[in-house]
C-alpha atoms as a PDB file:
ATOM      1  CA  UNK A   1       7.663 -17.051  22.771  1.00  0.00           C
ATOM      2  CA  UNK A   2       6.138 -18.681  19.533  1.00  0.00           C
ATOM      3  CA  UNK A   3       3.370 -15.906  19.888  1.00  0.00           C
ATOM      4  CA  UNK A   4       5.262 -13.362  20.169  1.00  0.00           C
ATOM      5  CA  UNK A   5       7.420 -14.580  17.239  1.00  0.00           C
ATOM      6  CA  UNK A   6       3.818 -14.632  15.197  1.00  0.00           C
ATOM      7  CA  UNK A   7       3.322 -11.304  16.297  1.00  0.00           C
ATOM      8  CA  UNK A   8       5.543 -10.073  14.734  1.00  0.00           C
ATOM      9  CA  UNK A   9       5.397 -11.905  11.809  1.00  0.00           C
ATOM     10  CA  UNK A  10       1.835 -10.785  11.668  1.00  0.00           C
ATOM     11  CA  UNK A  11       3.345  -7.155  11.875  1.00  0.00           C
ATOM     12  CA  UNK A  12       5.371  -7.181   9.338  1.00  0.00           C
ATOM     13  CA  UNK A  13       2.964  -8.707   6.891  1.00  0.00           C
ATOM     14  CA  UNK A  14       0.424  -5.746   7.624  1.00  0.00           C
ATOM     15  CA  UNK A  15       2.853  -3.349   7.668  1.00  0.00           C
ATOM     16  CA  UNK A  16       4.078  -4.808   3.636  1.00  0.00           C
ATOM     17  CA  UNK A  17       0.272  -4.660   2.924  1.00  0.00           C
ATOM     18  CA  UNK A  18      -0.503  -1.110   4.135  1.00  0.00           C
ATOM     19  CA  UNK A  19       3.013   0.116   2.284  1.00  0.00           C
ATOM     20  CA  UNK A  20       1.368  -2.019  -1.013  1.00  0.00           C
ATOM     21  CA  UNK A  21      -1.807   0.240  -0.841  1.00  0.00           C
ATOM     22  CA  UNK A  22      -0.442   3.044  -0.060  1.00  0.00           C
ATOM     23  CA  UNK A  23       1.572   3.249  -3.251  1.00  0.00           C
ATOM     24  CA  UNK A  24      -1.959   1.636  -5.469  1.00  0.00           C
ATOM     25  CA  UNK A  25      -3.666   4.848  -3.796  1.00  0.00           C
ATOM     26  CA  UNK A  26      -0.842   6.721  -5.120  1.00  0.00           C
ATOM     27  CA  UNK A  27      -0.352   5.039  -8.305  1.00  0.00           C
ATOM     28  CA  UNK A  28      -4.297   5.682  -8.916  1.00  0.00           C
ATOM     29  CA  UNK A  29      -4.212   9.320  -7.831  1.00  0.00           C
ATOM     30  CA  UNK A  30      -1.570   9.842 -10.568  1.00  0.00           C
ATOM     31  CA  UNK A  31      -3.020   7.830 -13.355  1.00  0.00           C
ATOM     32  CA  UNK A  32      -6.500  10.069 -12.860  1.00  0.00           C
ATOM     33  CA  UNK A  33      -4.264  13.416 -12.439  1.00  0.00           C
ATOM     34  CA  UNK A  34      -2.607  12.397 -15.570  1.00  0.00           C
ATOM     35  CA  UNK A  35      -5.833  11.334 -17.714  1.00  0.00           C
ATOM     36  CA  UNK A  36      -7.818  14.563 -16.783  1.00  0.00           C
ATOM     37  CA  UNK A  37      -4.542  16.620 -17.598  1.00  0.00           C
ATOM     38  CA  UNK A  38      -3.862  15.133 -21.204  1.00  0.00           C
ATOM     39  CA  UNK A  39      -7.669  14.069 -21.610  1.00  0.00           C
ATOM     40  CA  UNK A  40      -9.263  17.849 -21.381  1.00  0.00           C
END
């Protein structure tokens, strides 16, 4: 039981990390789209 309880503790930290870089990716794709729009 106390594995599977760490499991899916485990889970739910990765899953809060991949949602964290998946909005920096987005974050950083808008920042650049943003620059080369008001930069040019």
């Amino acid at each position: 039981m106390a594995d599977d309880q760490m499991l899916q503790e485990h889970r739910q930290q990765w899953l809060g990390f991949v949602k964290l870089m998946t909005w920096s990716v987005v974050l950083t794709i808008t920042v650049l789209a943003g620059m080369a729009i008001f930069l040019l």
